[in-house]
C-alpha atoms as a PDB file:
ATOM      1  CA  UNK A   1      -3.265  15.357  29.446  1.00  0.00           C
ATOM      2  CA  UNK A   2       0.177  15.214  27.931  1.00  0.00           C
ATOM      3  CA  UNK A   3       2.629  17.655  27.816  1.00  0.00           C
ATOM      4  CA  UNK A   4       4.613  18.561  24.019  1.00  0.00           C
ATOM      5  CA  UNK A   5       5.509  15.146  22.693  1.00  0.00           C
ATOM      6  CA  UNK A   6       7.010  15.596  19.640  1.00  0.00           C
ATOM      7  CA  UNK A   7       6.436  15.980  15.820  1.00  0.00           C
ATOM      8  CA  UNK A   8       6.144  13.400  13.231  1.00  0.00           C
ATOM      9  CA  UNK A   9       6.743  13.853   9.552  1.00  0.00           C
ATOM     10  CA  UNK A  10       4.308  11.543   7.328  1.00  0.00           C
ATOM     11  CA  UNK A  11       5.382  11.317   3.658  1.00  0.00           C
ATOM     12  CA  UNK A  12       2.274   9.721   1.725  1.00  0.00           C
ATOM     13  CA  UNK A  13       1.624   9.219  -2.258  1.00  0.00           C
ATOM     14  CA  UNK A  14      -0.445  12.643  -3.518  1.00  0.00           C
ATOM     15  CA  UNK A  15      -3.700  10.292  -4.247  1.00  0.00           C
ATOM     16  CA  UNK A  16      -3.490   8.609  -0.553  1.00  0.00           C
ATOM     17  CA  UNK A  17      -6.798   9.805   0.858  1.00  0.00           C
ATOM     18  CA  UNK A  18      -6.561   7.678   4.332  1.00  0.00           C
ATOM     19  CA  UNK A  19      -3.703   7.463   6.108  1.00  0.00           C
ATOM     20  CA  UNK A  20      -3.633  11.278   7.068  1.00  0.00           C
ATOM     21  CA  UNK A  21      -7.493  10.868   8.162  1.00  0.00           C
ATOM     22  CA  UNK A  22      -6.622   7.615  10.377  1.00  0.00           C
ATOM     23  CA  UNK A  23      -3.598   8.674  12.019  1.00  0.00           C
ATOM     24  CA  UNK A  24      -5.101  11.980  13.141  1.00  0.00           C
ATOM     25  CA  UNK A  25      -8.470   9.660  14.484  1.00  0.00           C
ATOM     26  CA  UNK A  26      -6.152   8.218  16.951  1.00  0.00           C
ATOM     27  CA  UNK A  27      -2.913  10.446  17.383  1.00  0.00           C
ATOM     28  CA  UNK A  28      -1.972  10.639  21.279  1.00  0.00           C
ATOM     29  CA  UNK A  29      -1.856  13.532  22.955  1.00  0.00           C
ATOM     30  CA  UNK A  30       1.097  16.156  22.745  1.00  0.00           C
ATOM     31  CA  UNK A  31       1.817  14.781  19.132  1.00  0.00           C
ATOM     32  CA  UNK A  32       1.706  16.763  15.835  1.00  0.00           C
ATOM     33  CA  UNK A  33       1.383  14.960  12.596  1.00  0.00           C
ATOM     34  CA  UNK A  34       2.827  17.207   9.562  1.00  0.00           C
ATOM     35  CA  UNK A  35       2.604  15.941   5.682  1.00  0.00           C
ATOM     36  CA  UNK A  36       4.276  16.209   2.869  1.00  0.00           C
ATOM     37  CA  UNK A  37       3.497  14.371  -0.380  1.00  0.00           C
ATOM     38  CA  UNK A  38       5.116  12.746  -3.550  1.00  0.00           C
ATOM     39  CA  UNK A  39       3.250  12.432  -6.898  1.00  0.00           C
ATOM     40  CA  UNK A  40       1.535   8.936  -7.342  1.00  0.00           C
ATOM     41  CA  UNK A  41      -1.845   8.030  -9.517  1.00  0.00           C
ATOM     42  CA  UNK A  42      -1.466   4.451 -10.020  1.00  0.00           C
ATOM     43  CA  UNK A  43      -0.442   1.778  -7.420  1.00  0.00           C
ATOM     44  CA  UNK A  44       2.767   0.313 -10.629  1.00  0.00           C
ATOM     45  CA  UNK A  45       5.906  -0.575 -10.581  1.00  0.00           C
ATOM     46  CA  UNK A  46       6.768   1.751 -12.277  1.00  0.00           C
ATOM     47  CA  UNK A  47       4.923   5.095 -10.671  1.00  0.00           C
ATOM     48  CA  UNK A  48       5.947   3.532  -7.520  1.00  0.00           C
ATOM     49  CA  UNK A  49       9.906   4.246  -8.209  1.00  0.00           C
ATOM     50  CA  UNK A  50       9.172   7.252 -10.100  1.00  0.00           C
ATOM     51  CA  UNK A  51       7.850   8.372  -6.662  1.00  0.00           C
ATOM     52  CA  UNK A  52      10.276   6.990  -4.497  1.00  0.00           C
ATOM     53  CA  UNK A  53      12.998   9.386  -6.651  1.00  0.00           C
ATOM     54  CA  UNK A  54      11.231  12.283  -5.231  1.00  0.00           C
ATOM     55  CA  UNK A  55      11.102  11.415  -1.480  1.00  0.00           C
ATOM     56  CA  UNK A  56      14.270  13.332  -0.505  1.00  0.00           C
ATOM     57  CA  UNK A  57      12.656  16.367  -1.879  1.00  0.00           C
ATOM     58  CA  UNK A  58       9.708  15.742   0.270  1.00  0.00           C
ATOM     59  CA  UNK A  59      11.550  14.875   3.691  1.00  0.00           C
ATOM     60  CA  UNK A  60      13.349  18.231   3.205  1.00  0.00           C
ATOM     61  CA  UNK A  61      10.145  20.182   3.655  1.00  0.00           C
ATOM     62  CA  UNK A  62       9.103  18.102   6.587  1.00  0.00           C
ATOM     63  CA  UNK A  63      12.528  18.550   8.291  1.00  0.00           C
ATOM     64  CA  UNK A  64      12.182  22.716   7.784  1.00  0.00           C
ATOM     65  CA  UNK A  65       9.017  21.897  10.519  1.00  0.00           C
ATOM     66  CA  UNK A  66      11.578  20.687  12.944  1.00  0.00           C
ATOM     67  CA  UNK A  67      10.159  17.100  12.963  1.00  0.00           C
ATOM     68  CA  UNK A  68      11.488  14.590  14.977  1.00  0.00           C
ATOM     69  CA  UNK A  69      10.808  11.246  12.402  1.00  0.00           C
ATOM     70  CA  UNK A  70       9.604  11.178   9.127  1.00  0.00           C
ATOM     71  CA  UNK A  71       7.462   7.997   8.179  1.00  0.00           C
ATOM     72  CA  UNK A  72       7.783   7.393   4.208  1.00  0.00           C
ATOM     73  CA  UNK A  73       4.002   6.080   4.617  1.00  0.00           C
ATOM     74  CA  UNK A  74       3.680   3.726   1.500  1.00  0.00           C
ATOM     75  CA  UNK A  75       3.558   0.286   1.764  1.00  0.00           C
ATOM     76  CA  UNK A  76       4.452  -0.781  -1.596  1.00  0.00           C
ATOM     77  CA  UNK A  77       6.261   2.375  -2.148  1.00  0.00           C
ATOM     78  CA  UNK A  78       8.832   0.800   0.023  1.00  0.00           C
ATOM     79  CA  UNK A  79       8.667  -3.280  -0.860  1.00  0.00           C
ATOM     80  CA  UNK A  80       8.901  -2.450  -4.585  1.00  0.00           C
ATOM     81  CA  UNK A  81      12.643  -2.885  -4.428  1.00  0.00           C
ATOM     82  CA  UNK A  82      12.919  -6.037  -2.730  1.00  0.00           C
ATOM     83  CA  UNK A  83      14.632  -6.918   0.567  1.00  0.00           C
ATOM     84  CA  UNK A  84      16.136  -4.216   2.276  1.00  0.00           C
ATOM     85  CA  UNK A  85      14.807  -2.108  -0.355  1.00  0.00           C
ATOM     86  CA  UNK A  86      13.172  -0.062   2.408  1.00  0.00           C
ATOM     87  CA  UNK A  87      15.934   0.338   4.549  1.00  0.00           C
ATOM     88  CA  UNK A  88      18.400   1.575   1.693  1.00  0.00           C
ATOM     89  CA  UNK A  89      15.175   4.038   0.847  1.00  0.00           C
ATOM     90  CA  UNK A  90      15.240   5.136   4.541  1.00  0.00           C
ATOM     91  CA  UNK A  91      18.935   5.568   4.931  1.00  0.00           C
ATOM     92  CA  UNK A  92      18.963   7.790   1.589  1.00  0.00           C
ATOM     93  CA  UNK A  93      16.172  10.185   2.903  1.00  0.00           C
ATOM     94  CA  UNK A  94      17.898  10.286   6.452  1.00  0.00           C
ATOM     95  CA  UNK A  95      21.584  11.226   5.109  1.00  0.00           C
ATOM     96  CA  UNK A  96      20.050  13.904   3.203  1.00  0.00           C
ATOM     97  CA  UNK A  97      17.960  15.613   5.622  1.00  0.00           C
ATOM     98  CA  UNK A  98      19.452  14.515   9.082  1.00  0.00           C
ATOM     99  CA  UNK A  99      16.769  13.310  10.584  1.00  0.00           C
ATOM    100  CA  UNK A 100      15.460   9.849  11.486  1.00  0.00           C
ATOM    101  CA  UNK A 101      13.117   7.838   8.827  1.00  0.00           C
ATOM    102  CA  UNK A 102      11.371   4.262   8.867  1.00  0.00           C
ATOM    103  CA  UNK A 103       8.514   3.356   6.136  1.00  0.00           C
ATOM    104  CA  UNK A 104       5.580   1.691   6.399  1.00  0.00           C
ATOM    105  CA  UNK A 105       7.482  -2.006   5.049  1.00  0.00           C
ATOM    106  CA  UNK A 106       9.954  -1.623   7.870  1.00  0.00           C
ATOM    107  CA  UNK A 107       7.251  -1.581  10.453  1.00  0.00           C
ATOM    108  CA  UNK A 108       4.949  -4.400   9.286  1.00  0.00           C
ATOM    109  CA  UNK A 109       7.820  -6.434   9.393  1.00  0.00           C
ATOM    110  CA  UNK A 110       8.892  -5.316  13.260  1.00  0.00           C
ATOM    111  CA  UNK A 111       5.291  -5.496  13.696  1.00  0.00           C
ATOM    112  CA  UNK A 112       5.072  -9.058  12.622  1.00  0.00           C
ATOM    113  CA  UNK A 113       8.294 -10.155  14.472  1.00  0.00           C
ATOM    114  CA  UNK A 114       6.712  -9.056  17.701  1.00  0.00           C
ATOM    115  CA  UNK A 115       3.587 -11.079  17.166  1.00  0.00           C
ATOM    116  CA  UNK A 116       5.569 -13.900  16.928  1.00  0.00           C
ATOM    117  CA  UNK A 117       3.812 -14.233  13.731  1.00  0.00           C
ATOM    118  CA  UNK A 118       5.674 -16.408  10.885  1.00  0.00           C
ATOM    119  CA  UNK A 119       2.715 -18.058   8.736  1.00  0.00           C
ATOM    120  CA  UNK A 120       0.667 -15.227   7.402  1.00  0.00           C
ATOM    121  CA  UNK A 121      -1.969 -14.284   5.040  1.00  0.00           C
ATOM    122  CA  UNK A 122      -2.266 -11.182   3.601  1.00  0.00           C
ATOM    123  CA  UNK A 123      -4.799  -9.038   1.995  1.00  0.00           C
ATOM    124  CA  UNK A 124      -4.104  -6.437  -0.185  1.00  0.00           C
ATOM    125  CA  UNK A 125      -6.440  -3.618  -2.837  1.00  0.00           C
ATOM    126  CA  UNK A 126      -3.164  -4.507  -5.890  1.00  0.00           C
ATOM    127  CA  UNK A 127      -2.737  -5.716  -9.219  1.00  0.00           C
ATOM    128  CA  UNK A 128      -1.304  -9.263  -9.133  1.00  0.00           C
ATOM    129  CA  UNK A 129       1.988  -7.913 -10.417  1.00  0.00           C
ATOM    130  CA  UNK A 130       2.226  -5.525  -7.277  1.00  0.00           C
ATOM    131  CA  UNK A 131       1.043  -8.744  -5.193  1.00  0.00           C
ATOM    132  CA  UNK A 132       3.426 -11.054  -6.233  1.00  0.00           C
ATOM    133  CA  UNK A 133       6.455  -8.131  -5.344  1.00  0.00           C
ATOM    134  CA  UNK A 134       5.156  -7.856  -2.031  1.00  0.00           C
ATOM    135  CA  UNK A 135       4.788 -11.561  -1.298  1.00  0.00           C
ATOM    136  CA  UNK A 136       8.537 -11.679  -2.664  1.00  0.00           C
ATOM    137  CA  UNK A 137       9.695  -9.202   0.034  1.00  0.00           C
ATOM    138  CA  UNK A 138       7.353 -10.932   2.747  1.00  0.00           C
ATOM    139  CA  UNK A 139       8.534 -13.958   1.999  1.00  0.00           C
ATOM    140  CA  UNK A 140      12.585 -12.597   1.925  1.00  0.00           C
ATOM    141  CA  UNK A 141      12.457 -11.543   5.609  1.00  0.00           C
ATOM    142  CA  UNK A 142      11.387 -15.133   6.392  1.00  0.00           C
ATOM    143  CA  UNK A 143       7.678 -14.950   6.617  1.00  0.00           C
ATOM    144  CA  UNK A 144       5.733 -18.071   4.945  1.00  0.00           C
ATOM    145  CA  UNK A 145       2.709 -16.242   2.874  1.00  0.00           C
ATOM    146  CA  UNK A 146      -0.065 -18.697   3.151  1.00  0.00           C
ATOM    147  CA  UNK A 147      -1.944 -17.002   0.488  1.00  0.00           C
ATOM    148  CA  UNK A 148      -2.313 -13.321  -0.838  1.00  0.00           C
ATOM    149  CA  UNK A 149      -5.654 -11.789  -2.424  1.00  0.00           C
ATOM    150  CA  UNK A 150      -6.020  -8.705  -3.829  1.00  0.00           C
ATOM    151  CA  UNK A 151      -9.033  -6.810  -5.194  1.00  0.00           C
ATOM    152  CA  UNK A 152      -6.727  -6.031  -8.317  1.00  0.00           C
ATOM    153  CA  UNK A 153      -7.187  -1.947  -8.099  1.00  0.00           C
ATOM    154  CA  UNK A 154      -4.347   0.165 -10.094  1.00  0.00           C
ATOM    155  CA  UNK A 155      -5.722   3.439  -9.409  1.00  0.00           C
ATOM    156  CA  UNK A 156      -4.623   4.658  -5.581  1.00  0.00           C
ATOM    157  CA  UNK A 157      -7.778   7.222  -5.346  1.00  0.00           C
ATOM    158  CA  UNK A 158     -10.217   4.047  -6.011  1.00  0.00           C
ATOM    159  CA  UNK A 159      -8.515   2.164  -3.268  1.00  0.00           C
ATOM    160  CA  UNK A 160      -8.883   5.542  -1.045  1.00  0.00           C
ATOM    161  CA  UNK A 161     -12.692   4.815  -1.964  1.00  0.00           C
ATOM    162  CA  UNK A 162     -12.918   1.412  -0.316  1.00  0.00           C
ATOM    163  CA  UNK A 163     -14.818   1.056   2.623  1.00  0.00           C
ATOM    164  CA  UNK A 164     -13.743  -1.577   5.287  1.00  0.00           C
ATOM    165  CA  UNK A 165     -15.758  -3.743   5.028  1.00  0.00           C
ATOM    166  CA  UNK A 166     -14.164  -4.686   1.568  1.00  0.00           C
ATOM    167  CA  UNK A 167     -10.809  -5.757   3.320  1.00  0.00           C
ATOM    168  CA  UNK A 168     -12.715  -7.426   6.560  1.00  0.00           C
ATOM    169  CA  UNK A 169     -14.807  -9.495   4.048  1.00  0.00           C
ATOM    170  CA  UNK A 170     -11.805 -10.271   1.898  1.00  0.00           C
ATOM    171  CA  UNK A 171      -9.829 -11.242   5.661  1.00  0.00           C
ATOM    172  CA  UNK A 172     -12.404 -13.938   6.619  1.00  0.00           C
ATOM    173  CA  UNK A 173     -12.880 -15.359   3.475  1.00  0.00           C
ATOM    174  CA  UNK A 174      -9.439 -16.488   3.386  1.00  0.00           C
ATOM    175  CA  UNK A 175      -8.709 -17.104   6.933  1.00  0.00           C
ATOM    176  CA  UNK A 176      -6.757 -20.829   7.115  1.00  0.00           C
ATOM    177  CA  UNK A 177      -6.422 -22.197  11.318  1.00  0.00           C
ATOM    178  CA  UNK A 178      -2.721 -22.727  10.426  1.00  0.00           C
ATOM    179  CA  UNK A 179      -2.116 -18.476   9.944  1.00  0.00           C
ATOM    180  CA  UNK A 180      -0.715 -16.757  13.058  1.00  0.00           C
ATOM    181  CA  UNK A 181      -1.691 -13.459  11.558  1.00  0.00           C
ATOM    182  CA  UNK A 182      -3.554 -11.787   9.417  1.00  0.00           C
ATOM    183  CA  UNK A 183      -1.762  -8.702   7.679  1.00  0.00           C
ATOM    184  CA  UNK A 184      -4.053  -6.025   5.626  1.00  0.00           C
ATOM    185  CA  UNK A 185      -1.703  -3.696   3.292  1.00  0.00           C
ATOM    186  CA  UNK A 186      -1.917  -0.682   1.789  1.00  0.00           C
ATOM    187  CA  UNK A 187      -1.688   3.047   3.726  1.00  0.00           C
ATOM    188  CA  UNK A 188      -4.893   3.860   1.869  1.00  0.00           C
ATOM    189  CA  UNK A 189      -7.095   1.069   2.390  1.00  0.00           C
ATOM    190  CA  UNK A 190      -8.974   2.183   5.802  1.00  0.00           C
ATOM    191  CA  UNK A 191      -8.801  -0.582   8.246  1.00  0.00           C
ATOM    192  CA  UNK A 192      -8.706   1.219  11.708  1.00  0.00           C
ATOM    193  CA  UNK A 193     -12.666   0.627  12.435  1.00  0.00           C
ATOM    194  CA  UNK A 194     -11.668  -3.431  11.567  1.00  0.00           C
ATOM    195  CA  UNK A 195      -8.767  -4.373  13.132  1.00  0.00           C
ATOM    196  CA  UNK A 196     -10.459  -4.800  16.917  1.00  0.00           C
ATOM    197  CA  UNK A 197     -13.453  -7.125  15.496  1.00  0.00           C
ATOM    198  CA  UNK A 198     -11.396  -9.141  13.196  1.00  0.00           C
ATOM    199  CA  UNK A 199      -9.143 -10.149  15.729  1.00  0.00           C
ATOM    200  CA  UNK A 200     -12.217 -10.951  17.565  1.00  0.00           C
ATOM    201  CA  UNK A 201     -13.720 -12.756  15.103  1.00  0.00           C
ATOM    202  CA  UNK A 202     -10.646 -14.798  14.200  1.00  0.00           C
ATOM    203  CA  UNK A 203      -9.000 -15.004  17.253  1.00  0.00           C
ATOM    204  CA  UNK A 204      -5.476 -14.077  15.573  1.00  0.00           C
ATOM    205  CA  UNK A 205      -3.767 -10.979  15.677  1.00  0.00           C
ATOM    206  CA  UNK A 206      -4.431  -8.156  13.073  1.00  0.00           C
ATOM    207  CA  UNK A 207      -1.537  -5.975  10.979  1.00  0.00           C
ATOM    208  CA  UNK A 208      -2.488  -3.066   8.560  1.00  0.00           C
ATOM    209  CA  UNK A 209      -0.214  -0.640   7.237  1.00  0.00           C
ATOM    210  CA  UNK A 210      -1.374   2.151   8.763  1.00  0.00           C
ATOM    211  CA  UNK A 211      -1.505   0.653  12.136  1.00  0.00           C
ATOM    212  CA  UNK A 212       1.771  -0.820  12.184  1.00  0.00           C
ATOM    213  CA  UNK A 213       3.257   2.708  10.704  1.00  0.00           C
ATOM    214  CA  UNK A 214       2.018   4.580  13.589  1.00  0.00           C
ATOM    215  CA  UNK A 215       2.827   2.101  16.526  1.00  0.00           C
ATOM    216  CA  UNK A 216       6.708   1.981  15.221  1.00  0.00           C
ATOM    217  CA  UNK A 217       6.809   5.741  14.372  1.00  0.00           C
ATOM    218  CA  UNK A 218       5.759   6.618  18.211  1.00  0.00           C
ATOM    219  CA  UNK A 219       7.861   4.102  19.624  1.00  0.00           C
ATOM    220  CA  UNK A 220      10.785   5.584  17.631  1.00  0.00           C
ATOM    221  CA  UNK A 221       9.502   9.014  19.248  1.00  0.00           C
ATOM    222  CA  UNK A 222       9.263   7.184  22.477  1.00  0.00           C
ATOM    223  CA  UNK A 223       6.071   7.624  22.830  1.00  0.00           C
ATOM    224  CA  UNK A 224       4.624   4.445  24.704  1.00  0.00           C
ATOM    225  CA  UNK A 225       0.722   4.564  23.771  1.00  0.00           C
ATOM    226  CA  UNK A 226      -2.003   2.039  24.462  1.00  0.00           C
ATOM    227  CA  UNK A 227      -4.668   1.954  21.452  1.00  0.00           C
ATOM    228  CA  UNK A 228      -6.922  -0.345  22.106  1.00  0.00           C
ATOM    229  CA  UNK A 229      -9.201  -0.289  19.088  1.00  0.00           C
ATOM    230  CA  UNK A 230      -5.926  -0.774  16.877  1.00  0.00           C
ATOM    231  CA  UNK A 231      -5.446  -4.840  18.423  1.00  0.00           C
ATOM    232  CA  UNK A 232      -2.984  -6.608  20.074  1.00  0.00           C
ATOM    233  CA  UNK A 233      -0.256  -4.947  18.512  1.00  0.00           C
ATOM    234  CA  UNK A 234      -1.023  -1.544  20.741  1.00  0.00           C
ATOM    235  CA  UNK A 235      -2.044  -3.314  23.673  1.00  0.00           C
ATOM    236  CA  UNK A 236       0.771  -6.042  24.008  1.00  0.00           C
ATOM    237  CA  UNK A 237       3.025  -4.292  22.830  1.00  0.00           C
END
């Protein structure tokens, strides 16, 4: 047993049904998970900003619990922009609030970099027009997409409805021997039950959003945790 660890701060989109439930399946020891959450029905371009405009609001209710991080936990939430997008969203939330932020784009892309991974595919529950943002912003911090698929779902508590199988099936169906890695988004698609048999499967290393989110949020904390079941990324690294 572990003694007090730390807190984190998750901000997630009101309709995200999952990423609460997964991170809490495999939080360490000595490390509290406290949520706040920003009004979102439909995965658009549109919504998406509309939310973003409320995230200061949110952090400031997380940082009155004395957290030590806040994780904006939204994958598209924080690629809508573009590149560095997420980092100007981040450095917003964290001059307001005074305390330290990184969203769920910023770590898939650490996450990635540590793989070694550069050609990817990626599987995603969005519309093509969400798609086509995200393989913009992939594809800005030097990644080669080798192809995207999506299940082409607009509304976030449908996606919170998916179970994994959808995204495993939708993984090896477009697997390709040139990919390094295989990257599932979206902080409400459940993927934690996946990620250790895929990688199996495929012999590649496995990304989702809500996996990479929690491995850079506890590193940030310094908190240096094995989790098997979530892959290579939490056993290598």
């Amino acid at each position: 047993m572990y003694g007090w660890r730390g807190r984190l701060g998750l901000i997630v989109p009101s309709s995200n049904t999952t990423m609460e439930m997964e991170l809490h399946s495999v939080l360490p020891d000595g490390v509290s998970l406290h949520t706040a959450r920003v009004p979102l029905k439909n995965v658009s371009e549109d919504e998406l900003i509309k939310m973003n405009s409320l995230a200061v609001e949110a952090a400031r209710l997380l940082a009155d619990a004395g957290v030590e991080l806040i994780l904006y936990g939204c994958t598209s939430g924080s690629f809508i922009g573009g590149k560095d997008y997420e980092r100007e969203l981040e450095a917003r939330i964290e001059d307001e609030v005074n305390v330290p932020v990184v969203s769920t784009s910023t770590a898939v892309v650490e996450a990635l970099k540590v793989l070694d991974a550069r050609d990817i595919l990626v599987i995603t529950p969005y519309t093509e027009e969400i798609n086509l943002r995200e393989k913009e912003f992939l594809e800005a911090h030097d990644f080669n997409v080798l192809d995207i698929r999506g299940l082409g779902i607009e509304d976030n508590t449908q996606i919170g409805k998916l179970e994994p199988h959808e995204a495993y099936r939708l993984a090896k169906a477009s697997f390709m021997d040139e990919a390094d890695a295989i990257f599932i988004s979206c902080t409400n698609l459940r993927t934690f039950e996946i990620i250790e048999p895929l990688e199996d499967d495929l012999g590649i290393p496995v990304v989702t959003s809500n996996q990479a989110s929690l491995w850079l949020a506890l590193r940030e904390m310094d908190v240096m945790e094995r989790i098997p079941e979530l892959g290579r990324l939490f056993v290598e690294f």
